[in-house]
PDB file of N, CA and C in Angstrom:
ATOM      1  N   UNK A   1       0.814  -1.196   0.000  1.00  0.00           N
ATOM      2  CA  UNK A   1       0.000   0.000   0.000  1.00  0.00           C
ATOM      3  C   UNK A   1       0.860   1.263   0.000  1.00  0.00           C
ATOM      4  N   UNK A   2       1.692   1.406   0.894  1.00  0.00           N
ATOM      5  CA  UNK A   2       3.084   2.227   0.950  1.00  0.00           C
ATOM      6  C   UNK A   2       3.287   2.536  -0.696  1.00  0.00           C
ATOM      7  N   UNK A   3       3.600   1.680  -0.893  1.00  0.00           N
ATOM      8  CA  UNK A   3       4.384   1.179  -2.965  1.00  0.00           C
ATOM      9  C   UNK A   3       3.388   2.702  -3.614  1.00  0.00           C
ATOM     10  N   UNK A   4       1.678   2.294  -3.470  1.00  0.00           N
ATOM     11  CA  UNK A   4       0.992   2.956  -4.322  1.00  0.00           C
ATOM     12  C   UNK A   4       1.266   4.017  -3.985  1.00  0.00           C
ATOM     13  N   UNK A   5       0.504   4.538  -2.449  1.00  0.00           N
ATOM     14  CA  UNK A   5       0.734   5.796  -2.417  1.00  0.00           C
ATOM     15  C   UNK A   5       1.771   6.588  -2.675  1.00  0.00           C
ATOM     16  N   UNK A   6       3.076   6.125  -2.409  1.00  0.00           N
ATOM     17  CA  UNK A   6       4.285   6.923  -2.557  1.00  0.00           C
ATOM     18  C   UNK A   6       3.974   7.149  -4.132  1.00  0.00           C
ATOM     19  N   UNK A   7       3.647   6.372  -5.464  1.00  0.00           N
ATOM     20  CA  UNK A   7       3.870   6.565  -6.619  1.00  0.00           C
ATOM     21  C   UNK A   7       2.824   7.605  -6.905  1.00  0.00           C
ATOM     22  N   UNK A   8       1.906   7.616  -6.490  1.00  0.00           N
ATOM     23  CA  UNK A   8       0.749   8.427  -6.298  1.00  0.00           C
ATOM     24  C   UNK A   8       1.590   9.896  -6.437  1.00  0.00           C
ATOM     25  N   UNK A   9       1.821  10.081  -5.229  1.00  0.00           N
ATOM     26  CA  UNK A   9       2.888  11.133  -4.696  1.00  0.00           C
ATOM     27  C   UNK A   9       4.010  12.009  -5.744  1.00  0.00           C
ATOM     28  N   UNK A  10       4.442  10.567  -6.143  1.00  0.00           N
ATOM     29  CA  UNK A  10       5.179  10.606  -7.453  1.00  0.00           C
ATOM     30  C   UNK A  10       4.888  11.292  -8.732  1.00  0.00           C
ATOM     31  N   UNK A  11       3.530  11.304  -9.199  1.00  0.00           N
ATOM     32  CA  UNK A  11       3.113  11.118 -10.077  1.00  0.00           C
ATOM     33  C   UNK A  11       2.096  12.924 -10.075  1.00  0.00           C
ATOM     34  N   UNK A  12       1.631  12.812  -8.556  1.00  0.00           N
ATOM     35  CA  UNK A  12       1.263  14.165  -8.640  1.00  0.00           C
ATOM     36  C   UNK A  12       2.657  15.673  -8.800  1.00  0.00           C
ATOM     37  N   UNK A  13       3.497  15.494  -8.386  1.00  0.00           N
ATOM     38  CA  UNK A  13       4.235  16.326  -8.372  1.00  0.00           C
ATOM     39  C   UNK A  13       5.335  16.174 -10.315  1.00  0.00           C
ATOM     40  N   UNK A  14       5.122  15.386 -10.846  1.00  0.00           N
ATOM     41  CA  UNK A  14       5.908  15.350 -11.959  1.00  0.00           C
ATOM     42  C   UNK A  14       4.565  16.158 -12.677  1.00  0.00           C
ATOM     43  N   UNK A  15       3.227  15.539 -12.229  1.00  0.00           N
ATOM     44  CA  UNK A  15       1.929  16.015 -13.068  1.00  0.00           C
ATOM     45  C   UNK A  15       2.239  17.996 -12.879  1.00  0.00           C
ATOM     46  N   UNK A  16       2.438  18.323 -11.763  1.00  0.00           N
ATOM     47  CA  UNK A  16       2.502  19.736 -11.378  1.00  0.00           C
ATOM     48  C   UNK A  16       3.614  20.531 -11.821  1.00  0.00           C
ATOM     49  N   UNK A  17       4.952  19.424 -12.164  1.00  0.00           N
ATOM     50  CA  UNK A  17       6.180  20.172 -12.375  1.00  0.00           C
ATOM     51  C   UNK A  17       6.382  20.385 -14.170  1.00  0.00           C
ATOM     52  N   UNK A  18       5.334  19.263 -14.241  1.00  0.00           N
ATOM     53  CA  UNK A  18       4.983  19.669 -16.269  1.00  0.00           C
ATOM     54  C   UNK A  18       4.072  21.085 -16.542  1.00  0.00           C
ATOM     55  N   UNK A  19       3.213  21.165 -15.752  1.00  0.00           N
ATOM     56  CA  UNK A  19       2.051  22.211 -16.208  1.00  0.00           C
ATOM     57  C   UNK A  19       1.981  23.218 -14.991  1.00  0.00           C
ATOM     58  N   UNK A  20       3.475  23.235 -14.703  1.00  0.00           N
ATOM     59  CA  UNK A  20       3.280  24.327 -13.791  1.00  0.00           C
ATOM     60  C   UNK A  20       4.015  25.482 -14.595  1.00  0.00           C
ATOM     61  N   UNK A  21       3.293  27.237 -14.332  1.00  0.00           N
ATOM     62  CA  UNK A  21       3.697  28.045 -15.251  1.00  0.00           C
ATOM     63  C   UNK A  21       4.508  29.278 -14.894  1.00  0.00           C
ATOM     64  N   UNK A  22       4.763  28.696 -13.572  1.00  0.00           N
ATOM     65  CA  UNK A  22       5.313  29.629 -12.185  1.00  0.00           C
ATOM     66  C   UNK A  22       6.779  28.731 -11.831  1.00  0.00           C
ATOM     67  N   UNK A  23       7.970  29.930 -11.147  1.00  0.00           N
ATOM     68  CA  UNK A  23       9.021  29.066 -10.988  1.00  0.00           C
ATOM     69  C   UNK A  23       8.576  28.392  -9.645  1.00  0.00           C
ATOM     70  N   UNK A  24       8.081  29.338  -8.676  1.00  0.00           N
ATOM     71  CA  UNK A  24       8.483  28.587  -7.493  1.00  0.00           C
ATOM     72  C   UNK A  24       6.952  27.783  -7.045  1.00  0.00           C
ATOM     73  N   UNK A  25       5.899  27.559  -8.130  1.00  0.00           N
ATOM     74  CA  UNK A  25       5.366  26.199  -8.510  1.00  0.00           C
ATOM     75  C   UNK A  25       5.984  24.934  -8.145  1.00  0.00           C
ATOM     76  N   UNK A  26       7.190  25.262  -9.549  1.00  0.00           N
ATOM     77  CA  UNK A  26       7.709  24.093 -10.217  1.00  0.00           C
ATOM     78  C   UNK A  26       8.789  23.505  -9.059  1.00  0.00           C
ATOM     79  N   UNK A  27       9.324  24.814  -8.268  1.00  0.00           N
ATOM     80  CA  UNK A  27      10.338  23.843  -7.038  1.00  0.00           C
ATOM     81  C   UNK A  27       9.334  23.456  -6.199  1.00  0.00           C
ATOM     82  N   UNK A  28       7.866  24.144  -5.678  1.00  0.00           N
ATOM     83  CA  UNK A  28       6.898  22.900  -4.772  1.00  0.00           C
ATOM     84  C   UNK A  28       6.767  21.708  -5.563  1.00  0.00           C
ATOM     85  N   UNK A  29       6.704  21.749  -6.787  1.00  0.00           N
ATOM     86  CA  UNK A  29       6.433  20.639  -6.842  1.00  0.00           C
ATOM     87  C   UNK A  29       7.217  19.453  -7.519  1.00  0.00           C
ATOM     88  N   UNK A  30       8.541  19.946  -7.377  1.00  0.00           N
ATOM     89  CA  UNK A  30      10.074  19.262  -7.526  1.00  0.00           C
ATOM     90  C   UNK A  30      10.164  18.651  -5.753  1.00  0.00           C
ATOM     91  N   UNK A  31       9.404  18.947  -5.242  1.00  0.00           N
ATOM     92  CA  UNK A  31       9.645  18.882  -3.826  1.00  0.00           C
ATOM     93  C   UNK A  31       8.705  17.908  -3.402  1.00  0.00           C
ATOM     94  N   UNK A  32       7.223  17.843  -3.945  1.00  0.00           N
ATOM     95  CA  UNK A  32       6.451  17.121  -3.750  1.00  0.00           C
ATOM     96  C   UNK A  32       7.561  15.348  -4.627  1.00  0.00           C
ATOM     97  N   UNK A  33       8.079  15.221  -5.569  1.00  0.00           N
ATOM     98  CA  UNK A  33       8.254  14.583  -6.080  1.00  0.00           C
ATOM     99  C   UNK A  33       9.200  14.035  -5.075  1.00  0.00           C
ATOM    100  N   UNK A  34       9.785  14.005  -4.379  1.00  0.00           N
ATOM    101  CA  UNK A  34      11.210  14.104  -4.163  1.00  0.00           C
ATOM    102  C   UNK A  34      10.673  13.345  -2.794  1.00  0.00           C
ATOM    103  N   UNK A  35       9.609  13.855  -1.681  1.00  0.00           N
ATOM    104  CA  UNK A  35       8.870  13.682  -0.468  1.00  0.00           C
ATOM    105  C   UNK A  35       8.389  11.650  -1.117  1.00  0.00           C
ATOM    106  N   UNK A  36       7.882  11.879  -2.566  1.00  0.00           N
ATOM    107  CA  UNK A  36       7.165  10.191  -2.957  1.00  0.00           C
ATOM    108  C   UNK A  36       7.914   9.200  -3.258  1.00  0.00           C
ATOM    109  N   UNK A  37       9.786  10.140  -3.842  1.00  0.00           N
ATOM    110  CA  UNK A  37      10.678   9.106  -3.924  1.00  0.00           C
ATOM    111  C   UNK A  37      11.063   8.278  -2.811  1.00  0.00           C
ATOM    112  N   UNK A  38      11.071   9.200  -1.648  1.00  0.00           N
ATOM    113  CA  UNK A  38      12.081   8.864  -0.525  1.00  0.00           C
ATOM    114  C   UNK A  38      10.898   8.039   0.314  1.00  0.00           C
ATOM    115  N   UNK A  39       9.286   8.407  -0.008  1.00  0.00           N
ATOM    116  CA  UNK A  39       8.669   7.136   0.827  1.00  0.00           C
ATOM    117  C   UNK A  39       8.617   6.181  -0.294  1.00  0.00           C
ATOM    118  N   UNK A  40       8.464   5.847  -1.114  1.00  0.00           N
ATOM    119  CA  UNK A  40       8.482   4.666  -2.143  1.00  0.00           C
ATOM    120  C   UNK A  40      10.259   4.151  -2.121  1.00  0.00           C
ATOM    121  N   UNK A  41      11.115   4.365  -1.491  1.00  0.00           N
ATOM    122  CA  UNK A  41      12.308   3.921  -0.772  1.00  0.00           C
ATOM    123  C   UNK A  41      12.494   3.605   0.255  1.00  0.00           C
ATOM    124  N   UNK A  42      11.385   3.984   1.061  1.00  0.00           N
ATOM    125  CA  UNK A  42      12.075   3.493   2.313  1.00  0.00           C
ATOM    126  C   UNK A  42      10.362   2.414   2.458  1.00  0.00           C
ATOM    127  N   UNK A  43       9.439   2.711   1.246  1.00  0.00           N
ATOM    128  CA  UNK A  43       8.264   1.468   1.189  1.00  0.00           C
ATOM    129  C   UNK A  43       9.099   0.010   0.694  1.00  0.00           C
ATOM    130  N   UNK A  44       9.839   0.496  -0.136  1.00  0.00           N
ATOM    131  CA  UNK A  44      10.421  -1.159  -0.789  1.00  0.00           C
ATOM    132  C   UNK A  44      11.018  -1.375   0.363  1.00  0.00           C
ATOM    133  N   UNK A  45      12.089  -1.192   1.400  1.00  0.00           N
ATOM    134  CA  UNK A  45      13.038  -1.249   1.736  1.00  0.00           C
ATOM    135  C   UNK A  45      12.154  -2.175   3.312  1.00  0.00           C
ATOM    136  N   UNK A  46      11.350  -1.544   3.274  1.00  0.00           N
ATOM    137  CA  UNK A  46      10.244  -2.110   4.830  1.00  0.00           C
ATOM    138  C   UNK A  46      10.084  -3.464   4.962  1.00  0.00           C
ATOM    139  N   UNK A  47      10.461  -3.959   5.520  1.00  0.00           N
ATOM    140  CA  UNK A  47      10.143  -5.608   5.886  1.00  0.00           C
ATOM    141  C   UNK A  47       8.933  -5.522   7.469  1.00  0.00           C
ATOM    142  N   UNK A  48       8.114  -6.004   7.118  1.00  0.00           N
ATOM    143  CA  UNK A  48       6.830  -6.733   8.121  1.00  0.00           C
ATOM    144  C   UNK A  48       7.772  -7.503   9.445  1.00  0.00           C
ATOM    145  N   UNK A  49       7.939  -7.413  10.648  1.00  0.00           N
ATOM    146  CA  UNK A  49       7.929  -7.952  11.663  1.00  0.00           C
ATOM    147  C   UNK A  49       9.731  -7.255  12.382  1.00  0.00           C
ATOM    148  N   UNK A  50       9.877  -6.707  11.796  1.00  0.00           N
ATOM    149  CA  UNK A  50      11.551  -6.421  11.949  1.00  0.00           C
ATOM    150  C   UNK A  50      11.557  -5.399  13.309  1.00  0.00           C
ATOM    151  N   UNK A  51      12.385  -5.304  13.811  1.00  0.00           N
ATOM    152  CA  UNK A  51      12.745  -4.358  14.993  1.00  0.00           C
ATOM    153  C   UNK A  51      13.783  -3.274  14.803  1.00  0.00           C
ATOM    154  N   UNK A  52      13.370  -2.243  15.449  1.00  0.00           N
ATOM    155  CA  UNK A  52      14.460  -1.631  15.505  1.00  0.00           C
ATOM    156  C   UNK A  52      15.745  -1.913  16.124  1.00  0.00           C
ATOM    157  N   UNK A  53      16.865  -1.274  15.522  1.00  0.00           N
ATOM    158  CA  UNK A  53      18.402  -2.069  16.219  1.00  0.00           C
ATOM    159  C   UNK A  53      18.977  -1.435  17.468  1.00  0.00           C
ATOM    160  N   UNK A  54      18.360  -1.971  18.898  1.00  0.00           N
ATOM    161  CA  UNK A  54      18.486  -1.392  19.660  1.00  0.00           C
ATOM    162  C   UNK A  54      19.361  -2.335  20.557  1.00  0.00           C
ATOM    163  N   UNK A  55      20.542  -2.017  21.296  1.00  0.00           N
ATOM    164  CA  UNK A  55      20.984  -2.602  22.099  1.00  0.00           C
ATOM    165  C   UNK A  55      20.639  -3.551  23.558  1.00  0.00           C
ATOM    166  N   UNK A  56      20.592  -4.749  23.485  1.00  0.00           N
ATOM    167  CA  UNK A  56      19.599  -5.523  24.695  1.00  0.00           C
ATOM    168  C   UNK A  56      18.521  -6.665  24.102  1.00  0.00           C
ATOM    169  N   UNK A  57      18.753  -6.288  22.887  1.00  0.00           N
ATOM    170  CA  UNK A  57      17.545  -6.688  22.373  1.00  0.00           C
ATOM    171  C   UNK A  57      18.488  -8.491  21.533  1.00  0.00           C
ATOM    172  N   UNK A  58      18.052  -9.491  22.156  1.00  0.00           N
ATOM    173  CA  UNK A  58      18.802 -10.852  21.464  1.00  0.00           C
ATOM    174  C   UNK A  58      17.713 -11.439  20.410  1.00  0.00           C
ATOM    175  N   UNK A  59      18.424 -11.952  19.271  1.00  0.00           N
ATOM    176  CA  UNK A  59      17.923 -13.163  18.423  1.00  0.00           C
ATOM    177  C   UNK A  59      16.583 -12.174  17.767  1.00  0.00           C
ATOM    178  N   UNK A  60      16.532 -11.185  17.610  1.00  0.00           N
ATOM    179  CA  UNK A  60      15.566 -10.513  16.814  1.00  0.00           C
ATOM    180  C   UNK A  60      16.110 -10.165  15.590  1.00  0.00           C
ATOM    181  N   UNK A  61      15.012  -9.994  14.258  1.00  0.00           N
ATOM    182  CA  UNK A  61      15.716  -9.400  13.076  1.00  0.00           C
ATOM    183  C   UNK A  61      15.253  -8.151  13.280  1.00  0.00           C
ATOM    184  N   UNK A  62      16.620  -7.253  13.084  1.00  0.00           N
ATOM    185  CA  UNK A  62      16.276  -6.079  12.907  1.00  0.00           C
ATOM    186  C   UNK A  62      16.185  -5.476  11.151  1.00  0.00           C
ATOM    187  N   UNK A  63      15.666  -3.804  11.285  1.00  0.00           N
ATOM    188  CA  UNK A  63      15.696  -3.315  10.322  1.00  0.00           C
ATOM    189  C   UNK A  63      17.114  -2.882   9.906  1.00  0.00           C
ATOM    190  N   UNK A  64      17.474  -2.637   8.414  1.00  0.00           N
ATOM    191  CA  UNK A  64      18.387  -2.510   8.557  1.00  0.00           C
ATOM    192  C   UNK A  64      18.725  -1.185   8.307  1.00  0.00           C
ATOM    193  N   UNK A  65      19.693  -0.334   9.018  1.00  0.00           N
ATOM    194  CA  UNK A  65      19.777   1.204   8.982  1.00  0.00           C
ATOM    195  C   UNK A  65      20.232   2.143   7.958  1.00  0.00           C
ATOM    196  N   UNK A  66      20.830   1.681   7.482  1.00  0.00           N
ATOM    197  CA  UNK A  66      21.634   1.944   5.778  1.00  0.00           C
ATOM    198  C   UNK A  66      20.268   2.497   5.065  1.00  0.00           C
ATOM    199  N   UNK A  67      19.204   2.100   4.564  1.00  0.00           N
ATOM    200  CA  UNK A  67      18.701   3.040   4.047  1.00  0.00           C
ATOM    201  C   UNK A  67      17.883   4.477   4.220  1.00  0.00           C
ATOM    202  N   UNK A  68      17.670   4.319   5.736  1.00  0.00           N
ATOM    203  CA  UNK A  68      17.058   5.183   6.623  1.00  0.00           C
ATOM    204  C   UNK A  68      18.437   6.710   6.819  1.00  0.00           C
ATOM    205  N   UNK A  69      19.503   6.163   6.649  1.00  0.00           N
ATOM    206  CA  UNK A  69      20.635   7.170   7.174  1.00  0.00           C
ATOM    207  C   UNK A  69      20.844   7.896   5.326  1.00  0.00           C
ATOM    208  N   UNK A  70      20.548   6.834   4.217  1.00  0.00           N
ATOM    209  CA  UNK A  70      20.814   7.354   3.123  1.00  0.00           C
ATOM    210  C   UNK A  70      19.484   8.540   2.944  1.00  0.00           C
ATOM    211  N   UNK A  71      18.317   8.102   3.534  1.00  0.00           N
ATOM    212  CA  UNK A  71      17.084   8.875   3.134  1.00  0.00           C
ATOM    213  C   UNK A  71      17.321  10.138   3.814  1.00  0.00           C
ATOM    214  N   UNK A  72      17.818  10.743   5.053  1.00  0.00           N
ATOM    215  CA  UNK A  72      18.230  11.530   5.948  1.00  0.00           C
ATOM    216  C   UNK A  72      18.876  12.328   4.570  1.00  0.00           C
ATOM    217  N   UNK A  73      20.010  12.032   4.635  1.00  0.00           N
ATOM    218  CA  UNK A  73      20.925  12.868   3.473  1.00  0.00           C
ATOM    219  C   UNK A  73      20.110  13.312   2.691  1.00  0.00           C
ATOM    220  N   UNK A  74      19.425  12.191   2.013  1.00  0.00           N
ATOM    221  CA  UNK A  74      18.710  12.939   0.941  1.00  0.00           C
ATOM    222  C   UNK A  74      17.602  13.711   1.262  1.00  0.00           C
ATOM    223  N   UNK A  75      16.973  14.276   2.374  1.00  0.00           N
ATOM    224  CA  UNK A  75      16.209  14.723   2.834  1.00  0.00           C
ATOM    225  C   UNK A  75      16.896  16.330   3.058  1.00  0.00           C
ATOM    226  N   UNK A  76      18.358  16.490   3.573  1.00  0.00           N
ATOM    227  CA  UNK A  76      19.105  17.153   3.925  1.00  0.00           C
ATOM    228  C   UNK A  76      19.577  17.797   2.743  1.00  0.00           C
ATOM    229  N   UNK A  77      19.804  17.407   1.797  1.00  0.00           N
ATOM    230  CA  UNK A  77      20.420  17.683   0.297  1.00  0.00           C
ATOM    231  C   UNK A  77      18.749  18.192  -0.739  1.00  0.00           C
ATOM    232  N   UNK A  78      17.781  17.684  -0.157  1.00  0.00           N
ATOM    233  CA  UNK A  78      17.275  18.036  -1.226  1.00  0.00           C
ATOM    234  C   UNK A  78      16.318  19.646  -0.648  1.00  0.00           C
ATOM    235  N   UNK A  79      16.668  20.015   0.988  1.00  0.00           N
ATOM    236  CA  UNK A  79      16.716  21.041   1.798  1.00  0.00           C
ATOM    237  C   UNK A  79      17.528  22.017   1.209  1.00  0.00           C
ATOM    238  N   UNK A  80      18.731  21.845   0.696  1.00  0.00           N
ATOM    239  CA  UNK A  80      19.829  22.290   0.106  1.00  0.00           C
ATOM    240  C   UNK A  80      19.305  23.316  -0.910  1.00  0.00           C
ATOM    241  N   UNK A  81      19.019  21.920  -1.903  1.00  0.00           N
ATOM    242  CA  UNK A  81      18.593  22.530  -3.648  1.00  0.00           C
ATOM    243  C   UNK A  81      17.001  23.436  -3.433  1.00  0.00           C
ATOM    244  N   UNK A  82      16.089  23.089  -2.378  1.00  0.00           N
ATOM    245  CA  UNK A  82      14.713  23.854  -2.515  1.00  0.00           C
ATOM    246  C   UNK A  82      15.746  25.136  -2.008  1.00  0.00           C
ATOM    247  N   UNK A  83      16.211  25.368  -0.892  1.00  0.00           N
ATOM    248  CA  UNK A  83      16.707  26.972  -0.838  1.00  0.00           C
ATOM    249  C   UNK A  83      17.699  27.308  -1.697  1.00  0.00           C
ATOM    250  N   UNK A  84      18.676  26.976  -2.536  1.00  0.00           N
ATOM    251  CA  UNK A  84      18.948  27.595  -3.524  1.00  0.00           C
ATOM    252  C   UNK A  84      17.838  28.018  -4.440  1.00  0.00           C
ATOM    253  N   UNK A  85      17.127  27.154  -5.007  1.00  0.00           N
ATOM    254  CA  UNK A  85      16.145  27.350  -5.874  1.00  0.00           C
ATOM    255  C   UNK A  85      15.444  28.519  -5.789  1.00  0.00           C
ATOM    256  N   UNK A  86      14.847  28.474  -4.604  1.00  0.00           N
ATOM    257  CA  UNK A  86      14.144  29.708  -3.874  1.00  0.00           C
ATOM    258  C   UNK A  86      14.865  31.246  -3.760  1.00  0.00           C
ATOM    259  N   UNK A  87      15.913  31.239  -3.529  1.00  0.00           N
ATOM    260  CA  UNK A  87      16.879  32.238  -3.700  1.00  0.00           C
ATOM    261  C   UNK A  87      17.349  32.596  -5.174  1.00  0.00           C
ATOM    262  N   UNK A  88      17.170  31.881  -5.938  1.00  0.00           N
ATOM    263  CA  UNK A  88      17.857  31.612  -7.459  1.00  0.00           C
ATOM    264  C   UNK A  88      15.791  32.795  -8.034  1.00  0.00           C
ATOM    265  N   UNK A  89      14.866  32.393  -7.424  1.00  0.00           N
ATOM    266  CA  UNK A  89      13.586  32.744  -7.828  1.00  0.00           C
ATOM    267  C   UNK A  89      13.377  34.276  -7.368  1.00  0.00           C
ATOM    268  N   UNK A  90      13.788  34.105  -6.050  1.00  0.00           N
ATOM    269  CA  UNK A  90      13.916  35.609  -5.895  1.00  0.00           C
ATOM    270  C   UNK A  90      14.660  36.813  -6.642  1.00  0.00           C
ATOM    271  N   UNK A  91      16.187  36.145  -6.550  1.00  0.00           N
ATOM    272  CA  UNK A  91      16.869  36.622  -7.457  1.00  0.00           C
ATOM    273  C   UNK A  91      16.106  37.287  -9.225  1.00  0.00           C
ATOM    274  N   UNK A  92      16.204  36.129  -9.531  1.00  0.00           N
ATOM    275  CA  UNK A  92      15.591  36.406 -10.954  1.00  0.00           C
ATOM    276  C   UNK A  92      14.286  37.439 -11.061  1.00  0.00           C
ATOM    277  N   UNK A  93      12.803  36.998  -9.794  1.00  0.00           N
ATOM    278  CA  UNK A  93      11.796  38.331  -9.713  1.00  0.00           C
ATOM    279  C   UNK A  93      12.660  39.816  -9.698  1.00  0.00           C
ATOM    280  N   UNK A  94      13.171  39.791  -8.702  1.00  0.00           N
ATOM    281  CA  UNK A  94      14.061  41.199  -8.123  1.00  0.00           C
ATOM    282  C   UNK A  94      14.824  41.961  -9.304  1.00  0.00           C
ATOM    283  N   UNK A  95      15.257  41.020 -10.187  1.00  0.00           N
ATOM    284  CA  UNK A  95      15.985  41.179 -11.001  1.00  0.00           C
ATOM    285  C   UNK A  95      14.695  41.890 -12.662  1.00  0.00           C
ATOM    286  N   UNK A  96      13.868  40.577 -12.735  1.00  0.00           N
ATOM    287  CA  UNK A  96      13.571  40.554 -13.977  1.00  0.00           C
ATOM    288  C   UNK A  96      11.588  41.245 -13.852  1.00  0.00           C
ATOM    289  N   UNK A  97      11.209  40.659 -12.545  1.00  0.00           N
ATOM    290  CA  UNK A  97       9.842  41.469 -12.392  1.00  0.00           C
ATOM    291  C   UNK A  97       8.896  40.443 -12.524  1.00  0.00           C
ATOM    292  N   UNK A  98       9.185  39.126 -13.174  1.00  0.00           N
ATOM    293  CA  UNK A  98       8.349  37.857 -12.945  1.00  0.00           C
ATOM    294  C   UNK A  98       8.936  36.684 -12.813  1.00  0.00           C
ATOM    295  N   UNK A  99       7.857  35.611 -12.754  1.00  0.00           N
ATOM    296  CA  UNK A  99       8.385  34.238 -12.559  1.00  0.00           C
ATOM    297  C   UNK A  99       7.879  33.226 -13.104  1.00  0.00           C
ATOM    298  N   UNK A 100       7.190  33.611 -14.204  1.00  0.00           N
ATOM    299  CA  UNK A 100       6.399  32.834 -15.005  1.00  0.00           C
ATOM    300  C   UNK A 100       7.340  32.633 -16.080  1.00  0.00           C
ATOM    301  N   UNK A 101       7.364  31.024 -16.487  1.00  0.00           N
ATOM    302  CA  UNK A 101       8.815  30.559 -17.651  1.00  0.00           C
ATOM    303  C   UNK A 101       8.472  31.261 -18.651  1.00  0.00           C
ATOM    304  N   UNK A 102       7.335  31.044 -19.024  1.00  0.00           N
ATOM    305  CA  UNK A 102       6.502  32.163 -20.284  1.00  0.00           C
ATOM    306  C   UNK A 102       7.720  33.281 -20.332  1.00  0.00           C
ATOM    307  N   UNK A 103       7.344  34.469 -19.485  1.00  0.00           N
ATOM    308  CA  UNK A 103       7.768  35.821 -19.885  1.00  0.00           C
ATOM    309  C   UNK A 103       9.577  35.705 -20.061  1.00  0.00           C
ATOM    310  N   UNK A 104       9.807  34.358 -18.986  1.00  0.00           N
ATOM    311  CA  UNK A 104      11.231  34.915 -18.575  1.00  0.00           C
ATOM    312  C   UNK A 104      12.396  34.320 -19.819  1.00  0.00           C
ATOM    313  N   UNK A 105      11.283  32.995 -20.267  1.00  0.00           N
ATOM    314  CA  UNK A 105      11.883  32.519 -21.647  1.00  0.00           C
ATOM    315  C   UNK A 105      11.865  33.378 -22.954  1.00  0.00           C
ATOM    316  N   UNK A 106      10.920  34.570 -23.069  1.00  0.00           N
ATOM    317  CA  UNK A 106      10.383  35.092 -24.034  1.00  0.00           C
ATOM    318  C   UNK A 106      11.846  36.316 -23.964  1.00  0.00           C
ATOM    319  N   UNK A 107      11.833  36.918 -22.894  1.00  0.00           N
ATOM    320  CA  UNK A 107      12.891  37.789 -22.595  1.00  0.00           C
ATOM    321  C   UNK A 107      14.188  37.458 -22.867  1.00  0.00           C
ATOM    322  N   UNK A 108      14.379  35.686 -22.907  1.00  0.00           N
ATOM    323  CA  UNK A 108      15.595  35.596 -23.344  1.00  0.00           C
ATOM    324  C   UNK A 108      16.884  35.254 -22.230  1.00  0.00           C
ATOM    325  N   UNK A 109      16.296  35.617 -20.849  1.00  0.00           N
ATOM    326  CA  UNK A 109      16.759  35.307 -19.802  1.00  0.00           C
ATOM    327  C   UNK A 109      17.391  34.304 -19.545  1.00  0.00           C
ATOM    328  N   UNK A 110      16.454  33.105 -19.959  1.00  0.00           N
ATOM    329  CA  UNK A 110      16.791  31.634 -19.174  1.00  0.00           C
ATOM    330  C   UNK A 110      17.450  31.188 -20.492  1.00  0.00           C
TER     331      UNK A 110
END
């Protein structure tokens, strides 16, 4: 169930980042995309009955932590690219007066 929804997730934010006509649209919804990768990664990655890896704990299977510490990063990194982005949007309004790809492609800008 995890699987669907995350693609769901997936699927709305690529739907928003095609027909979106605004920049800082297109980074929400570079962002929405990004939120469906990392649960449709850590959905495959889920095993049914597993424990967390806690010290004390004998003869249990735990989960294993490696992909949970990779999703972090990428959670952290993709924190990164939305505030550049966002700053890169401001920039360009401040600069150019909109943020619609329309005008800013027409101008020659991008």
């Amino acid at each position: 169930m995890e699987i669907y929804f995350s693609s769901l997730v997936i699927i709305i934010g690529l739907y928003g980042l095609c027909n979106s006509k605004n920049l800082i649209k297109s980074v929400v919804c570079l962002n929405i995309s990004q939120a469906g990768i990392i649960l449709l990664f850590l959905g495959i990655v889920h095993s049914k009955g597993d424990s967390i890896p806690i010290v004390g704990t004998i003869g249990a299977s735990f989960v294993d932590p490696l992909p949970q510490a990779l999703m972090i990063t990428a959670i952290v990194i993709g924190a990164s690219v939305t505030s550049l982005a966002l700053m890169i949007s401001i920039k360009l309004f401040h600069e150019y007066g909109t943020l619609e790809w329309a005008d800013l492609f027409r101008k020659g800008k991008i």
